[in-house]
PDB file of N, CA and C in Angstrom:
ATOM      1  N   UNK A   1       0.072 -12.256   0.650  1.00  0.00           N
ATOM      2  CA  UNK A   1      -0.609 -12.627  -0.572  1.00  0.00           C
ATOM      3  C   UNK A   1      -1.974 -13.227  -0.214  1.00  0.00           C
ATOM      4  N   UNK A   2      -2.682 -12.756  -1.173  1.00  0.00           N
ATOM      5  CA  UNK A   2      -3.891 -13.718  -1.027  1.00  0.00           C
ATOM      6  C   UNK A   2      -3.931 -15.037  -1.064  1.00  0.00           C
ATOM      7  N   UNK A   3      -3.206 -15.325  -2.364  1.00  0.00           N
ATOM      8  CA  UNK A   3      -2.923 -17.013  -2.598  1.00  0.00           C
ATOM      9  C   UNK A   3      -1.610 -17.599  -2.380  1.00  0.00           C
ATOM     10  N   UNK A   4      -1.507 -18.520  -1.706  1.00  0.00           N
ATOM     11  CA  UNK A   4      -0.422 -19.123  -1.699  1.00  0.00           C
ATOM     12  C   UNK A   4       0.771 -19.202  -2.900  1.00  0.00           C
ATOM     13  N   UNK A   5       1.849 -18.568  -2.827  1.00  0.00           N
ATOM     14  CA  UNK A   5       2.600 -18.236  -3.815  1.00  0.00           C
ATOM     15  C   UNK A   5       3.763 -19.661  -4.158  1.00  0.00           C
ATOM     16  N   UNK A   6       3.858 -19.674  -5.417  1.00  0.00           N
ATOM     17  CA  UNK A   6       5.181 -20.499  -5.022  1.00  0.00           C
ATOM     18  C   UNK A   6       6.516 -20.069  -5.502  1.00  0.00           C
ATOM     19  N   UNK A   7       7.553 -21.209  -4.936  1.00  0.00           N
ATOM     20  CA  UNK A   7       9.085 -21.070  -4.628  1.00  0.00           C
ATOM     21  C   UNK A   7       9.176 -20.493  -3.206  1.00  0.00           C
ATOM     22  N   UNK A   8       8.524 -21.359  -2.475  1.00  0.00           N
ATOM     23  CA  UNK A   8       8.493 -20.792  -0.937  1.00  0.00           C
ATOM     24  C   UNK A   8       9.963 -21.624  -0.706  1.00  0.00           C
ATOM     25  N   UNK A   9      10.810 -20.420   0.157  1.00  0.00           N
ATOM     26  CA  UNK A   9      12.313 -20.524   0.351  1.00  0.00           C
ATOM     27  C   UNK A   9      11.867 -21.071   1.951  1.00  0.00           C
ATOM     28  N   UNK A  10      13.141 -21.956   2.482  1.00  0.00           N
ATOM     29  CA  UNK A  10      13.389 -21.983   3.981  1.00  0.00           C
ATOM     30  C   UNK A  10      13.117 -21.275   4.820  1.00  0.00           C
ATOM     31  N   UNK A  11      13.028 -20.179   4.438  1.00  0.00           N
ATOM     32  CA  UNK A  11      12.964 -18.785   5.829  1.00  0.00           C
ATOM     33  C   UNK A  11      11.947 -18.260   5.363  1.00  0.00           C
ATOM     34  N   UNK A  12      10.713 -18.557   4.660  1.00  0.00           N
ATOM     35  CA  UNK A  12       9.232 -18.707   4.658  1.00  0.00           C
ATOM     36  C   UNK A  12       8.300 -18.258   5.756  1.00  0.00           C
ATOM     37  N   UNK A  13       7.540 -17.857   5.490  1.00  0.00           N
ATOM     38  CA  UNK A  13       6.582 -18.439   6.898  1.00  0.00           C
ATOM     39  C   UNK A  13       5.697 -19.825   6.554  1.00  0.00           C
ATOM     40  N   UNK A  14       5.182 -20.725   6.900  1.00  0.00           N
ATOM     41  CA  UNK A  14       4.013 -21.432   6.727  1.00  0.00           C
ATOM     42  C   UNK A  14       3.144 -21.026   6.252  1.00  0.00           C
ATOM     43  N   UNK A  15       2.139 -21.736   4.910  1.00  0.00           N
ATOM     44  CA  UNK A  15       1.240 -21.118   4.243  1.00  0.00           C
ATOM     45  C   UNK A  15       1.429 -20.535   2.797  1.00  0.00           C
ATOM     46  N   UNK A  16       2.734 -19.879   3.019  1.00  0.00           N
ATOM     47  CA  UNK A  16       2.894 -19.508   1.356  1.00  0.00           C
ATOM     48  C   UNK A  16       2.629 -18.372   1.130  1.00  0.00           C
ATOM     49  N   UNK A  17       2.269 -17.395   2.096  1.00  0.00           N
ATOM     50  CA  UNK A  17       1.538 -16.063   1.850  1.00  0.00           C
ATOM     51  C   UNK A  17       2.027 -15.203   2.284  1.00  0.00           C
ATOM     52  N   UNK A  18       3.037 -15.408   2.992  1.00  0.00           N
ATOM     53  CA  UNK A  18       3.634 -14.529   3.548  1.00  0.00           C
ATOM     54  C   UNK A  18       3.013 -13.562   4.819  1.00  0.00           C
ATOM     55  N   UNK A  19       3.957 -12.886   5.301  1.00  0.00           N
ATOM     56  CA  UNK A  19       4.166 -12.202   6.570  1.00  0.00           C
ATOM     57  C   UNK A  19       3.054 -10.596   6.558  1.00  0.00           C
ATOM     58  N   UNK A  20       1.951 -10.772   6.828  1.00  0.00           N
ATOM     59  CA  UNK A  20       1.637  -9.032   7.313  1.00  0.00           C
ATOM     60  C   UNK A  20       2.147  -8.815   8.408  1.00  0.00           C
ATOM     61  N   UNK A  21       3.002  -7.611   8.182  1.00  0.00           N
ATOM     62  CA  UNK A  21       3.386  -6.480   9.319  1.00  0.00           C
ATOM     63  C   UNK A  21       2.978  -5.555   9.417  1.00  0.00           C
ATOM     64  N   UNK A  22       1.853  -5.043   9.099  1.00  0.00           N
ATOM     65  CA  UNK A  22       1.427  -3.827   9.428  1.00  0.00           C
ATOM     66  C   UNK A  22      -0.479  -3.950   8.597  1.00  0.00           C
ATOM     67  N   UNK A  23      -1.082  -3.849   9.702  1.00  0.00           N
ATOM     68  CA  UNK A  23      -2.671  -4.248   9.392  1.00  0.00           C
ATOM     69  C   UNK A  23      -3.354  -2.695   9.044  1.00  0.00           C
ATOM     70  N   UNK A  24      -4.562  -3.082   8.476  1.00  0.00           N
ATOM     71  CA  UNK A  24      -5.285  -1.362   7.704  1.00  0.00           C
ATOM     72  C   UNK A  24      -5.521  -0.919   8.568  1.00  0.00           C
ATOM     73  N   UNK A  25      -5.857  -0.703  10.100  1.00  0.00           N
ATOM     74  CA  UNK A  25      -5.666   0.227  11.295  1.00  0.00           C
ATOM     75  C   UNK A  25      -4.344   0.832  11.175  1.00  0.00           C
ATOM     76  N   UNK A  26      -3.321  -0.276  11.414  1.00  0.00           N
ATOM     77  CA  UNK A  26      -1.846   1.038  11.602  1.00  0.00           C
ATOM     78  C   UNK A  26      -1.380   1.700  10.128  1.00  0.00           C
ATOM     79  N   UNK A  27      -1.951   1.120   9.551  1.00  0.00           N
ATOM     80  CA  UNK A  27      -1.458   1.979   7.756  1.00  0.00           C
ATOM     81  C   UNK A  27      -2.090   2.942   8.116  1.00  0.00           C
ATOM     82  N   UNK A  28      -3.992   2.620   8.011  1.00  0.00           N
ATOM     83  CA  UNK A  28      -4.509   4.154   7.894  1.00  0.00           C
ATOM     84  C   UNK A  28      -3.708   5.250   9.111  1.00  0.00           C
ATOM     85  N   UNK A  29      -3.618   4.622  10.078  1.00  0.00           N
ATOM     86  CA  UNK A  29      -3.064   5.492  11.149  1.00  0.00           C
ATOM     87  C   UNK A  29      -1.693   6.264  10.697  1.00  0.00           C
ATOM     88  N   UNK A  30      -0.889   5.589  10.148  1.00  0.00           N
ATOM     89  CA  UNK A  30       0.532   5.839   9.489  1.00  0.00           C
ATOM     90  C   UNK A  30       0.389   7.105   8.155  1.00  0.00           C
ATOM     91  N   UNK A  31      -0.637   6.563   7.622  1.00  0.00           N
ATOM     92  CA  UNK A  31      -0.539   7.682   6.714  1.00  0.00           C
ATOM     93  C   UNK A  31      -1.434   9.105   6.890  1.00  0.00           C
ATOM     94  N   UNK A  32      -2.366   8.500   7.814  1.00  0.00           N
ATOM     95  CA  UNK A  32      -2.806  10.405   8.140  1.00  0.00           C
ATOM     96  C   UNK A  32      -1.746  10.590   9.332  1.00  0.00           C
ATOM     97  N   UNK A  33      -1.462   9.982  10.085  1.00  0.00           N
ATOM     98  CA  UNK A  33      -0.230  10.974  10.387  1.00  0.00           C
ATOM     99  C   UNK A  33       0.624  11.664   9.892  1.00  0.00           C
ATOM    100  N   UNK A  34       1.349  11.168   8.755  1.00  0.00           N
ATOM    101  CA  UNK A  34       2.389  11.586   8.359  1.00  0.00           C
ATOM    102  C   UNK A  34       1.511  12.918   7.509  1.00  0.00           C
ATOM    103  N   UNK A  35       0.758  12.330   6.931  1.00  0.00           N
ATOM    104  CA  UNK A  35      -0.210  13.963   6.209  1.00  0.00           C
ATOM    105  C   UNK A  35      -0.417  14.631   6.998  1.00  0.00           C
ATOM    106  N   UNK A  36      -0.936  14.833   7.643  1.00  0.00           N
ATOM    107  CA  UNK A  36      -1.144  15.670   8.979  1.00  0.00           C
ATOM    108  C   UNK A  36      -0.094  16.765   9.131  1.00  0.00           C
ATOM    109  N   UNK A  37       1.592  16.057   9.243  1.00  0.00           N
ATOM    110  CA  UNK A  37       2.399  16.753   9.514  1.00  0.00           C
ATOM    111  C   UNK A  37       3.212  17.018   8.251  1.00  0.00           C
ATOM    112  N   UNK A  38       2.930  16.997   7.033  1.00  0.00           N
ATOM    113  CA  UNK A  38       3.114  17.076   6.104  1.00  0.00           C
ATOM    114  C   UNK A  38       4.115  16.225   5.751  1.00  0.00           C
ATOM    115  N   UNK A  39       4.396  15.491   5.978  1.00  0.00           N
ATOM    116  CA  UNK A  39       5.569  14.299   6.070  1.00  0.00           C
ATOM    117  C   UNK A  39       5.328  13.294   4.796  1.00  0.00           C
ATOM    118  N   UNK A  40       6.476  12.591   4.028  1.00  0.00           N
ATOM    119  CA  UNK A  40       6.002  11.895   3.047  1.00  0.00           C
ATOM    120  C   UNK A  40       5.941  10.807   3.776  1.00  0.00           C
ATOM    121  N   UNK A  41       4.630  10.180   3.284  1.00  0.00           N
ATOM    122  CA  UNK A  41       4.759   8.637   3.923  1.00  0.00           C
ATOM    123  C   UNK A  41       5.015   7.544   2.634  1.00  0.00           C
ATOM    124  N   UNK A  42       5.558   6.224   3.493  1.00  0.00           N
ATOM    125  CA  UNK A  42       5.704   5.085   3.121  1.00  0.00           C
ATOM    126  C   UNK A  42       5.467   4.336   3.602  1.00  0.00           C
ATOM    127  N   UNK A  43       4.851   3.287   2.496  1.00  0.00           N
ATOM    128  CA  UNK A  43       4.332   1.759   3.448  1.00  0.00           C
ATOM    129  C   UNK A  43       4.611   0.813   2.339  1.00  0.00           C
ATOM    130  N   UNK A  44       5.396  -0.171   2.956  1.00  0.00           N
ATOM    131  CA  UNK A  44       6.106  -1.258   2.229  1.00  0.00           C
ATOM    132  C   UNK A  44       5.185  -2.203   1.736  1.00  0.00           C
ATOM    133  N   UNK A  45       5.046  -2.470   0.515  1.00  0.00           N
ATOM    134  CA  UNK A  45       4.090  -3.347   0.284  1.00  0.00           C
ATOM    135  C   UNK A  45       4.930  -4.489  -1.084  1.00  0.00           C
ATOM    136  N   UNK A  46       4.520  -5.732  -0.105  1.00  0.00           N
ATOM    137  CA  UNK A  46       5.325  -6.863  -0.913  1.00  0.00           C
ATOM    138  C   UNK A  46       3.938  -7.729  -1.260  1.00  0.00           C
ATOM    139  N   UNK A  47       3.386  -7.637  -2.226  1.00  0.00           N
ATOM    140  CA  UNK A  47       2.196  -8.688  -2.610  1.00  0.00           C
ATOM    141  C   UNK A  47       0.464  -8.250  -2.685  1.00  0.00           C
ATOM    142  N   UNK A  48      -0.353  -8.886  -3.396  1.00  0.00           N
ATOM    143  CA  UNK A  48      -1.837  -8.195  -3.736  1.00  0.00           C
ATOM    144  C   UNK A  48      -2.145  -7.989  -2.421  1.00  0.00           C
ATOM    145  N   UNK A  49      -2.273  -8.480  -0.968  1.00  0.00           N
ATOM    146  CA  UNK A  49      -2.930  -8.192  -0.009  1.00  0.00           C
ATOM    147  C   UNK A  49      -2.367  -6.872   0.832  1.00  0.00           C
ATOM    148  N   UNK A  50      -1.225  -7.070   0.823  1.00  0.00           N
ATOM    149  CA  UNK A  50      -0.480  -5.527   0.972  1.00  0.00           C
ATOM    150  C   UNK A  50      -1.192  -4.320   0.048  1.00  0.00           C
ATOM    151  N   UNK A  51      -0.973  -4.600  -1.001  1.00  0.00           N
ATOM    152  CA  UNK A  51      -1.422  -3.732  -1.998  1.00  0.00           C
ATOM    153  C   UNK A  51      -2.897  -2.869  -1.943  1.00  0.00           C
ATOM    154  N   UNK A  52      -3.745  -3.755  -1.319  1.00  0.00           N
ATOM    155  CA  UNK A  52      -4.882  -3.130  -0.957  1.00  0.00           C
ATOM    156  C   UNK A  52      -5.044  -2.382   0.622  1.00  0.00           C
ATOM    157  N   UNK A  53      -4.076  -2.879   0.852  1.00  0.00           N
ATOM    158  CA  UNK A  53      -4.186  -2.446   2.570  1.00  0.00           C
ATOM    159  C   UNK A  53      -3.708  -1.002   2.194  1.00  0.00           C
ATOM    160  N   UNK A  54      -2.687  -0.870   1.527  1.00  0.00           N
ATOM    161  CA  UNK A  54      -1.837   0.256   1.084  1.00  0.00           C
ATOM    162  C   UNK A  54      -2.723   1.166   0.262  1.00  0.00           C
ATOM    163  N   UNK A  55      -3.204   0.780  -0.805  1.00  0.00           N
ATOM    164  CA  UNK A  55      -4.363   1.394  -1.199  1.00  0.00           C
ATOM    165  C   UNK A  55      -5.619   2.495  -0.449  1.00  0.00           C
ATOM    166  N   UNK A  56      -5.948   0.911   0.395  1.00  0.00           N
ATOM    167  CA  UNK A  56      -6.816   1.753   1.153  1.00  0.00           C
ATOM    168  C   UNK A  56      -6.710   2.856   1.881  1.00  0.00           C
ATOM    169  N   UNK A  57      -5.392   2.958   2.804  1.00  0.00           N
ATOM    170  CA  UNK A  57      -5.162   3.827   3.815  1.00  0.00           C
ATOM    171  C   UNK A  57      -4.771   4.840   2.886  1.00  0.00           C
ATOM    172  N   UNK A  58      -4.419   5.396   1.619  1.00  0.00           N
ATOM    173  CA  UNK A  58      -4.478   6.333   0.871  1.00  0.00           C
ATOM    174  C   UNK A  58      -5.534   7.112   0.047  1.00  0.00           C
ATOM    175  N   UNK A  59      -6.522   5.883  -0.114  1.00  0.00           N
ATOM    176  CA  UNK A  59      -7.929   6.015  -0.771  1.00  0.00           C
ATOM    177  C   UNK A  59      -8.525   6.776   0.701  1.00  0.00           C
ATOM    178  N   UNK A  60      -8.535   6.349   2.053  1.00  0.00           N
ATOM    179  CA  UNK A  60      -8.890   7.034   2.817  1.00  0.00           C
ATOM    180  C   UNK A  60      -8.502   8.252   3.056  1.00  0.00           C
ATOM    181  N   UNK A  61      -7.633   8.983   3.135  1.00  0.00           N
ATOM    182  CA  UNK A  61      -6.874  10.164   3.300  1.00  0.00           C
ATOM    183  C   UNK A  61      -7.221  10.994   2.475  1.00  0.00           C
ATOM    184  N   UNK A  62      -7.188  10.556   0.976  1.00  0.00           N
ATOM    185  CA  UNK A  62      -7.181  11.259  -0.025  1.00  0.00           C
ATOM    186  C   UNK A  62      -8.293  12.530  -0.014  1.00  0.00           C
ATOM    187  N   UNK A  63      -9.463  11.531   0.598  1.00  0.00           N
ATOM    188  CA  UNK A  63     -11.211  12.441   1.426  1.00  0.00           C
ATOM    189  C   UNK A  63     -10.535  14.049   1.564  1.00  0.00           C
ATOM    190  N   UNK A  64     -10.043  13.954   2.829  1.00  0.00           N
ATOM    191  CA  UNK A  64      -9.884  14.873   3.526  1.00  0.00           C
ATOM    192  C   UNK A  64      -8.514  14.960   3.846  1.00  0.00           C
ATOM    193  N   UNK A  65      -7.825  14.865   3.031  1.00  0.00           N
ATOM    194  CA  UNK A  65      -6.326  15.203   3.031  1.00  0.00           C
ATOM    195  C   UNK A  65      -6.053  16.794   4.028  1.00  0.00           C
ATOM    196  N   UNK A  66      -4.867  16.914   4.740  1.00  0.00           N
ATOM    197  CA  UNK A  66      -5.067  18.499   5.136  1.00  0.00           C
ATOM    198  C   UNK A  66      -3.449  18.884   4.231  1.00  0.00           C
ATOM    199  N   UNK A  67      -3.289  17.963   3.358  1.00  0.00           N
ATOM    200  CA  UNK A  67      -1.835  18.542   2.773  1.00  0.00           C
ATOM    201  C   UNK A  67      -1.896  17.511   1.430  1.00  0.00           C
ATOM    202  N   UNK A  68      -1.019  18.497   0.153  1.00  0.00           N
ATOM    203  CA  UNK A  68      -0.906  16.984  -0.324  1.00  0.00           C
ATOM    204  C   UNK A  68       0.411  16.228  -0.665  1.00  0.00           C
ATOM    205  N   UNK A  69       1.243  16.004   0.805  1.00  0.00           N
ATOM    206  CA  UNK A  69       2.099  15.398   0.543  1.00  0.00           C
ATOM    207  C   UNK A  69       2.137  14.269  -0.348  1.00  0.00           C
ATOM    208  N   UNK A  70       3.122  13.419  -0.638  1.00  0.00           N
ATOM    209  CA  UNK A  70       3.618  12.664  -1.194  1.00  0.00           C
ATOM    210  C   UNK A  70       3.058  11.410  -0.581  1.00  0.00           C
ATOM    211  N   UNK A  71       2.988  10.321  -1.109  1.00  0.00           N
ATOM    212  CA  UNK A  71       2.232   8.741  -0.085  1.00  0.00           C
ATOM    213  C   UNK A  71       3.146   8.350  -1.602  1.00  0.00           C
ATOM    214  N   UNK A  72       4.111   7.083  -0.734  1.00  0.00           N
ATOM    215  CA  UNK A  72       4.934   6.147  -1.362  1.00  0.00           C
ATOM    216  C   UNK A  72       4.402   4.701  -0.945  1.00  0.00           C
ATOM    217  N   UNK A  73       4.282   4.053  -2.317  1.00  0.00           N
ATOM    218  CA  UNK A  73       4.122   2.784  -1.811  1.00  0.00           C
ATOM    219  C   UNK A  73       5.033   1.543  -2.243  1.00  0.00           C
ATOM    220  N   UNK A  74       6.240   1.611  -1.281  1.00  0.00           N
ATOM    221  CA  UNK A  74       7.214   1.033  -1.700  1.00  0.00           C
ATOM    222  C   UNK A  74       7.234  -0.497  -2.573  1.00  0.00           C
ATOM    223  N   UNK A  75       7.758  -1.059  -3.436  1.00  0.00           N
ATOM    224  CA  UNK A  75       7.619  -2.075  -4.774  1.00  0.00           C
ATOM    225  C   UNK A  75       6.320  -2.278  -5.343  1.00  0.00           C
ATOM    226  N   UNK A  76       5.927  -0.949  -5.231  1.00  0.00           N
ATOM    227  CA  UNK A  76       4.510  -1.474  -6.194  1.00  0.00           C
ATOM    228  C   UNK A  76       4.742  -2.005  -7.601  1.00  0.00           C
ATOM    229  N   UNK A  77       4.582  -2.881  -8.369  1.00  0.00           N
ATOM    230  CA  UNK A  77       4.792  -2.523  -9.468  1.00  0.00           C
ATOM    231  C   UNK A  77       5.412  -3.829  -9.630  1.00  0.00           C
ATOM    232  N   UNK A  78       6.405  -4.359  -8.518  1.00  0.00           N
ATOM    233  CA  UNK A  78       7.535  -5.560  -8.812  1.00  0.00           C
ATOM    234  C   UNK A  78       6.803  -6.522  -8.594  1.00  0.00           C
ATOM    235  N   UNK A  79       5.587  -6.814  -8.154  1.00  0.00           N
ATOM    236  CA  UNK A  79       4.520  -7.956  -7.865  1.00  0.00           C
ATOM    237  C   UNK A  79       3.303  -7.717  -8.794  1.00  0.00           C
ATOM    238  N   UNK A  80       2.890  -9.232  -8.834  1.00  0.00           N
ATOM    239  CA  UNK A  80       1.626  -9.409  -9.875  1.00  0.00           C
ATOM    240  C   UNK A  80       0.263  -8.902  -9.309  1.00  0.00           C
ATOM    241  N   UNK A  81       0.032  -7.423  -9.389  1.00  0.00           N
ATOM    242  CA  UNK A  81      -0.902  -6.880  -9.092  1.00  0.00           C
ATOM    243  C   UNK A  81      -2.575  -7.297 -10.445  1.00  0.00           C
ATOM    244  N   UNK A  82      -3.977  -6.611  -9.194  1.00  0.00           N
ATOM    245  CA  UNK A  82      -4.761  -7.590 -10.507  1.00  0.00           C
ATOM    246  C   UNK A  82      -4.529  -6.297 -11.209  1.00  0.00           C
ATOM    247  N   UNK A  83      -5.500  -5.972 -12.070  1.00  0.00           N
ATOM    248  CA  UNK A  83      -6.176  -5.042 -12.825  1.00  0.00           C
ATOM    249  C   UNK A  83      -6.840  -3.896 -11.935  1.00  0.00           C
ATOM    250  N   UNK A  84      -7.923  -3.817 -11.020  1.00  0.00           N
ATOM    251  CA  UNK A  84      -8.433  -3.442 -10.485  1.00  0.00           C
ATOM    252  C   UNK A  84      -7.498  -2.771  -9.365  1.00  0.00           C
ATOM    253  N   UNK A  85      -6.555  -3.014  -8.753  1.00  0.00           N
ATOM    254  CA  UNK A  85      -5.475  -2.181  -7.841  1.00  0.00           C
ATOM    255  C   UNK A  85      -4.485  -1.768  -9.174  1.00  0.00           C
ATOM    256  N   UNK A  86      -4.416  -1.362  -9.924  1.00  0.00           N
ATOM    257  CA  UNK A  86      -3.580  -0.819 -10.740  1.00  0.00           C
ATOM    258  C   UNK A  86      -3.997   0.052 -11.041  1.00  0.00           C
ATOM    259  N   UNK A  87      -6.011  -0.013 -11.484  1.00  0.00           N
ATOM    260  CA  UNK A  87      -6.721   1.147 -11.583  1.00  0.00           C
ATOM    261  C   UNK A  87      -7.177   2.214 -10.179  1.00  0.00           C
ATOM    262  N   UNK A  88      -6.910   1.966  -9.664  1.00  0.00           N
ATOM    263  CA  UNK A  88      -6.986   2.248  -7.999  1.00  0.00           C
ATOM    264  C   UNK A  88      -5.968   3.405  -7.848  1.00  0.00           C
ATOM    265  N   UNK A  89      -4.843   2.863  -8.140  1.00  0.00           N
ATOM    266  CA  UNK A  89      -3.694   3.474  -7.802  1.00  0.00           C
ATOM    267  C   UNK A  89      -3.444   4.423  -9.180  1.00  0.00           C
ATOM    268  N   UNK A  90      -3.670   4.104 -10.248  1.00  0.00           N
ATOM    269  CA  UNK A  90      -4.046   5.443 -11.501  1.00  0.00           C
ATOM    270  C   UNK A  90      -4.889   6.499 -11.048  1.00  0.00           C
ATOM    271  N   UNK A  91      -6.133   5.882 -10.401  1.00  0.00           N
ATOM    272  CA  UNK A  91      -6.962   6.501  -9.821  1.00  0.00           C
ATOM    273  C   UNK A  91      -6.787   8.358  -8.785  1.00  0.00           C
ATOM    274  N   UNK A  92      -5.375   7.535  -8.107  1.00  0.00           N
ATOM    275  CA  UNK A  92      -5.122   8.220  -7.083  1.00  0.00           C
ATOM    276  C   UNK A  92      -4.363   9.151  -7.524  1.00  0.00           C
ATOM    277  N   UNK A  93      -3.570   8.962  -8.578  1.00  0.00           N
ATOM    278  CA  UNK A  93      -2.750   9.780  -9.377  1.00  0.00           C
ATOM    279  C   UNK A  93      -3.484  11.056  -9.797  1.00  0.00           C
ATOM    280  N   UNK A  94      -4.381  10.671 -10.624  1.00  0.00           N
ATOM    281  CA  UNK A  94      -5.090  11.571 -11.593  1.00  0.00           C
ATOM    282  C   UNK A  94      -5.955  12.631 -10.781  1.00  0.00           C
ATOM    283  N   UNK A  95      -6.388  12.201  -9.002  1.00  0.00           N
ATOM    284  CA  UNK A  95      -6.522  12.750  -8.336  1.00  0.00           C
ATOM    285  C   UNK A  95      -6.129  14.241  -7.962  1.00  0.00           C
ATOM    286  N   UNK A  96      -5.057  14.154  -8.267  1.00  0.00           N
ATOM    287  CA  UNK A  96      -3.597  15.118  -7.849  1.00  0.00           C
ATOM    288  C   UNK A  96      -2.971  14.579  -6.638  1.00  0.00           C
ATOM    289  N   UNK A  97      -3.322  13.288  -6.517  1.00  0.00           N
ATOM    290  CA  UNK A  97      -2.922  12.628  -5.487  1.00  0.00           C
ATOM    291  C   UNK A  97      -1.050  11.990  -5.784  1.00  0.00           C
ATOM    292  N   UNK A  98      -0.312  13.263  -5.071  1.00  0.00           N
ATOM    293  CA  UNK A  98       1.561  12.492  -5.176  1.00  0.00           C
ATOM    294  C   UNK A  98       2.044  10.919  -4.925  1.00  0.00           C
ATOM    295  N   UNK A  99       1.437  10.074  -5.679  1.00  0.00           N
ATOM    296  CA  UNK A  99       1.743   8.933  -5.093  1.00  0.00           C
ATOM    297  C   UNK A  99       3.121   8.210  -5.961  1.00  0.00           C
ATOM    298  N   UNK A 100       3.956   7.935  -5.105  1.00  0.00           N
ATOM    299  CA  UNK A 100       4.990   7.788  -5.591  1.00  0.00           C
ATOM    300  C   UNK A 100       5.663   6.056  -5.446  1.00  0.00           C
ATOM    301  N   UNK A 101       6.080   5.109  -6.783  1.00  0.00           N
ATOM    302  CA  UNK A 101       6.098   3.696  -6.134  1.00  0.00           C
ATOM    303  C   UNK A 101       7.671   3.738  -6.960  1.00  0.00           C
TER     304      UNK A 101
END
């Protein structure tokens, strides 16, 4: 998350924002791979800073896609996204872009 969230549980990290596991190098990397080989990809995204990372590495692809598989972006939708990544991700749709949450 961008901002410190609350009802931070015991098994938290420090901060309130939670855990990135996977930075916009290995997304973008993750998802033109999997396009590449026509493979559906997924990238787990729990919160607004995820959300853009996830974004992006699809907004990138989308360029020069060599297929147009499917790009999942797992719980989109279950977190308080702003306005602006909601239009992003409409965006990508209307594209003919398969994005699936």
């Amino acid at each position: 998350m961008y901002e410190p969230y609350v009802g931070i549980q015991d098994t938290d990290p420090p901060g309130g924002k939670g855990t990135l596991v996977t930075n916009q190098k290995l997304a973008n990397q993750f998802a033109t791979l999997a396009n590449q080989n026509k493979k559906i990809s997924m990238l787990h995204c729990s919160g607004d800073a995820a959300a853009d990372i996830e974004l992006n590495a699809y907004e990138s692809i989308s360029k020069t896609q060599s297929s147009n598989t499917i790009k999942r972006i797992e719980h989109f939708g279950m977190f308080q996204f702003t306005p602006e990544q909601l239009k992003r991700r409409v965006a990508l749709k209307k594209n003919h872009f398969h994005l699936s949450s």
